[in-house]
N, C-alpha and C. Protein backbone atom coordinates (compact mmCIF):
# COMPACT_ATOMS: atom_id res chain seq x y z
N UNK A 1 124.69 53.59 42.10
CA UNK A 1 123.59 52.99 42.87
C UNK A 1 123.45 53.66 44.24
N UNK A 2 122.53 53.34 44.80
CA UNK A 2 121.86 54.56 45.54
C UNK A 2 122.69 53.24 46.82
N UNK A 3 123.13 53.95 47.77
CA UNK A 3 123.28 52.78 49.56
C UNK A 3 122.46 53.14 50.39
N UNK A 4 122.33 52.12 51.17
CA UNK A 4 122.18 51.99 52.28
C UNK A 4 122.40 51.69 53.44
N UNK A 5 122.12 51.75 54.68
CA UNK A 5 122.47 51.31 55.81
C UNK A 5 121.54 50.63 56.85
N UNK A 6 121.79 49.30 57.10
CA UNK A 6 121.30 48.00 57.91
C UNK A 6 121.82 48.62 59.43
N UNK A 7 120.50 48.95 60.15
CA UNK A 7 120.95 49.46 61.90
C UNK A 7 120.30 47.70 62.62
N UNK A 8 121.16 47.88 63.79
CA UNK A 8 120.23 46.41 64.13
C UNK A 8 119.77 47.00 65.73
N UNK A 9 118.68 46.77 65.83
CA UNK A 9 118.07 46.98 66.68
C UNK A 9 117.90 45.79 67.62
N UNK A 10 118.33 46.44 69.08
CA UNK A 10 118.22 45.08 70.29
C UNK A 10 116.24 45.09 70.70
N UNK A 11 115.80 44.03 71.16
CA UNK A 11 114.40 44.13 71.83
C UNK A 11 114.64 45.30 72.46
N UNK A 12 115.38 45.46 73.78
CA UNK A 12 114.70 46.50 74.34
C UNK A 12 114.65 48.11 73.76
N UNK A 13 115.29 48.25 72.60
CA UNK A 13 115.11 49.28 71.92
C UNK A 13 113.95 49.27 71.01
N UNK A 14 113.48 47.97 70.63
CA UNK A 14 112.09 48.15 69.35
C UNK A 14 110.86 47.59 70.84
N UNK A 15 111.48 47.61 71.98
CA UNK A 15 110.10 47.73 72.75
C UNK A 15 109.92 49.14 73.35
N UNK A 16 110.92 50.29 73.03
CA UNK A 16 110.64 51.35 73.16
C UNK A 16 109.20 52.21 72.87
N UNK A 17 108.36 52.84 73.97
CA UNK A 17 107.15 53.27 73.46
C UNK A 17 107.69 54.38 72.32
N UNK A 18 108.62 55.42 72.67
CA UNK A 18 108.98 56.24 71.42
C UNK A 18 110.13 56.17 70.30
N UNK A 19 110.32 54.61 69.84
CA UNK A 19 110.71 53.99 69.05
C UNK A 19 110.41 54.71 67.74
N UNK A 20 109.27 54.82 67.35
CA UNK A 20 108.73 55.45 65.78
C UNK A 20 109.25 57.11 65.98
N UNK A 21 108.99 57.72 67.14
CA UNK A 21 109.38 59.03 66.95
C UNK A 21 110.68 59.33 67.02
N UNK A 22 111.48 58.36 67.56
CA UNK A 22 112.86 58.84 67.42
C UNK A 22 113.58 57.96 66.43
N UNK A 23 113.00 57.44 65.64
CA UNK A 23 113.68 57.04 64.26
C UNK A 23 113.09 58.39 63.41
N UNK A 24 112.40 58.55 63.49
CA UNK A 24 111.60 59.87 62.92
C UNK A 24 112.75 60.79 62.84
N UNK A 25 112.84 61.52 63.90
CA UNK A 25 113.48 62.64 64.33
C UNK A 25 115.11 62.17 64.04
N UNK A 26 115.78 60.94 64.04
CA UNK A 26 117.08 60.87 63.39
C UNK A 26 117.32 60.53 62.35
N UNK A 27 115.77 60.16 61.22
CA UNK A 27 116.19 60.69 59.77
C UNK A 27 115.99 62.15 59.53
N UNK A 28 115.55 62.38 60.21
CA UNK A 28 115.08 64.24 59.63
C UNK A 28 116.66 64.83 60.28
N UNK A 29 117.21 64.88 61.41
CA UNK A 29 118.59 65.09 61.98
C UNK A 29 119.38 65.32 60.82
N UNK A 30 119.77 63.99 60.38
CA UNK A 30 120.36 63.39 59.59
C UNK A 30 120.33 63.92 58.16
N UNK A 31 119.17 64.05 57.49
CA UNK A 31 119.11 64.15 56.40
C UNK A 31 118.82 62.98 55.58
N UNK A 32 118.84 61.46 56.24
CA UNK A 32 119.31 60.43 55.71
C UNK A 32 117.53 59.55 55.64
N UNK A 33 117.18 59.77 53.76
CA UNK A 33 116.10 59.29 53.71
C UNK A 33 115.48 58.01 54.36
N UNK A 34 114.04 57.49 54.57
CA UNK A 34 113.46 56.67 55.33
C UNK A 34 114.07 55.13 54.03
N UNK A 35 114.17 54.91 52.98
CA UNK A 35 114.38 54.28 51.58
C UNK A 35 115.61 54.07 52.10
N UNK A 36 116.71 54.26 52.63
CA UNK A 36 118.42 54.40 52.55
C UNK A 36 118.83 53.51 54.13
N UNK A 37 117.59 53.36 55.02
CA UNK A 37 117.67 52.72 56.05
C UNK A 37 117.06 51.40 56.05
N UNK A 38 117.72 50.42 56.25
CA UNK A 38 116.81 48.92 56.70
C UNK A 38 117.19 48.76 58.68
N UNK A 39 116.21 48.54 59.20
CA UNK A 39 116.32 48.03 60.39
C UNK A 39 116.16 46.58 60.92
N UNK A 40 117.23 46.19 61.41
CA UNK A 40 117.45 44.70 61.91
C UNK A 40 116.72 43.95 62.60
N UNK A 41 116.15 43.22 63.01
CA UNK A 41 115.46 42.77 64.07
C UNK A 41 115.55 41.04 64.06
N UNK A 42 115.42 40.73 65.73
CA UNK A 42 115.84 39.48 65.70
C UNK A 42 114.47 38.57 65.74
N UNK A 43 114.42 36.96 65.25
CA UNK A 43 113.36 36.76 65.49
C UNK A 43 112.71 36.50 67.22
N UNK A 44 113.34 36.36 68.15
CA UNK A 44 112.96 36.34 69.48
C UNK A 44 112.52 37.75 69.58
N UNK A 45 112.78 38.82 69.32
CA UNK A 45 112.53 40.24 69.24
C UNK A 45 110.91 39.91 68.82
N UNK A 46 110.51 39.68 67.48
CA UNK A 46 109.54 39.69 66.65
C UNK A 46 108.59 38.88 67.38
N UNK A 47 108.48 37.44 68.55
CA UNK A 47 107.72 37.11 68.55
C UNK A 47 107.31 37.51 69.99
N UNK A 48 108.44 37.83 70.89
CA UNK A 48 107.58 38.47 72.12
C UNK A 48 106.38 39.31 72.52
N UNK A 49 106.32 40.13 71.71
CA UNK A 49 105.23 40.15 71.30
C UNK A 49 104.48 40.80 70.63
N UNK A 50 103.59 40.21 70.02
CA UNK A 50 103.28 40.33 68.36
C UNK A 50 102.76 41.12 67.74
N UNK A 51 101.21 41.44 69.03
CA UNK A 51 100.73 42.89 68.48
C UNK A 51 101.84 44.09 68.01
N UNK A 52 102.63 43.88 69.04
CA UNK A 52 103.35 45.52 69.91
C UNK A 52 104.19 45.19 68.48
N UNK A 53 104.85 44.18 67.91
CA UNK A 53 105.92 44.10 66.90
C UNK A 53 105.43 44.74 65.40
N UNK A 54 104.08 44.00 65.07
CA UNK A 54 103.48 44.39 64.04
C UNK A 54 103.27 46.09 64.06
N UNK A 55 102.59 45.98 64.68
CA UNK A 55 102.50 47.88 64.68
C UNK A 55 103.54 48.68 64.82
N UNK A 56 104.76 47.85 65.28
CA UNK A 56 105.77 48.97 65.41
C UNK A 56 106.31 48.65 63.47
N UNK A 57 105.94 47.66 63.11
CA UNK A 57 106.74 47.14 61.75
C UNK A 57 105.76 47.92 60.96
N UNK A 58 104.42 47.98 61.20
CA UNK A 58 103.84 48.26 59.53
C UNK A 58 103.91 50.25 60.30
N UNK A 59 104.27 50.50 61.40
CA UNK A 59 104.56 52.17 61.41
C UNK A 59 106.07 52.58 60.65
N UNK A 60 107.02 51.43 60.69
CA UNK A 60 108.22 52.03 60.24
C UNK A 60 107.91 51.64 58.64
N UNK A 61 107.35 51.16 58.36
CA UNK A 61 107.21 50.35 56.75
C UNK A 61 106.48 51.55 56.03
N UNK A 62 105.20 51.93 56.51
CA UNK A 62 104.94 53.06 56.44
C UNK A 62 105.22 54.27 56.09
N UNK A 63 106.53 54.71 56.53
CA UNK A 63 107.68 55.36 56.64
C UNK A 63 108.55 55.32 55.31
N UNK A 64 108.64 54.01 55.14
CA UNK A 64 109.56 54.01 53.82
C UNK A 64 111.02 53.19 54.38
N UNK A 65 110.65 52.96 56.02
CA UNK A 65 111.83 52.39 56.05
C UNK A 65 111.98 50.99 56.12
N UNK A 66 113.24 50.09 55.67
CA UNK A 66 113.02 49.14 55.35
C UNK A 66 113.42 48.13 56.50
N UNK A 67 112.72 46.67 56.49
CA UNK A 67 112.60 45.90 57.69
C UNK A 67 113.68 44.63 57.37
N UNK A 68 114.18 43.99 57.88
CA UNK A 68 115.10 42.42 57.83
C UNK A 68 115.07 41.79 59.57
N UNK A 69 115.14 40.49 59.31
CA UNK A 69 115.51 39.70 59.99
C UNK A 69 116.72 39.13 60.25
N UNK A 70 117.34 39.27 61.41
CA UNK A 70 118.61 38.98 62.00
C UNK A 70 118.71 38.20 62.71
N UNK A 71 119.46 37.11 62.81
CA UNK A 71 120.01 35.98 64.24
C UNK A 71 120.94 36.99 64.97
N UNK A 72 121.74 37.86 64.77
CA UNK A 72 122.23 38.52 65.13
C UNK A 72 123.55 37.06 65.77
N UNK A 73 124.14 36.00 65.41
CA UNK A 73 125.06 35.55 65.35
C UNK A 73 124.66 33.95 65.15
């Protein structure tokens, strides 16, 4: 079976303006397909705010990479 790896991302990293390009540029680094990554996110993350969240979600989805929700504890 094919793995993967769950990164968890803090707000101030998915409120990064070059968030999409440097997930970009560290699967291509890497080698490590967009399918083989899920990224974490918390829901206080998700609702601050919503436009900025959605577009950053349906650009990485886009991508191939995959999305989850975290309490992160």
């Amino acid at each position: 079976p094919e793995l993967f790896m769950s990164i968890n991302l803090s707000s101030r990293q998915f409120a990064l303006p070059g968030l999409i390009r440097t997930v970009d540029v560290l699967a291509e680094v890497t080698g490590v397909s967009a399918m083989q990554v899920k990224l974490e996110l918390t829901e206080t993350e998700m609702m601050e705010d919503t436009d900025h969240t959605l577009s950053q979600m349906q650009a990485l989805r886009a991508r191939g990479f995959g999305l989850s929700v975290d309490d992160f504890g």
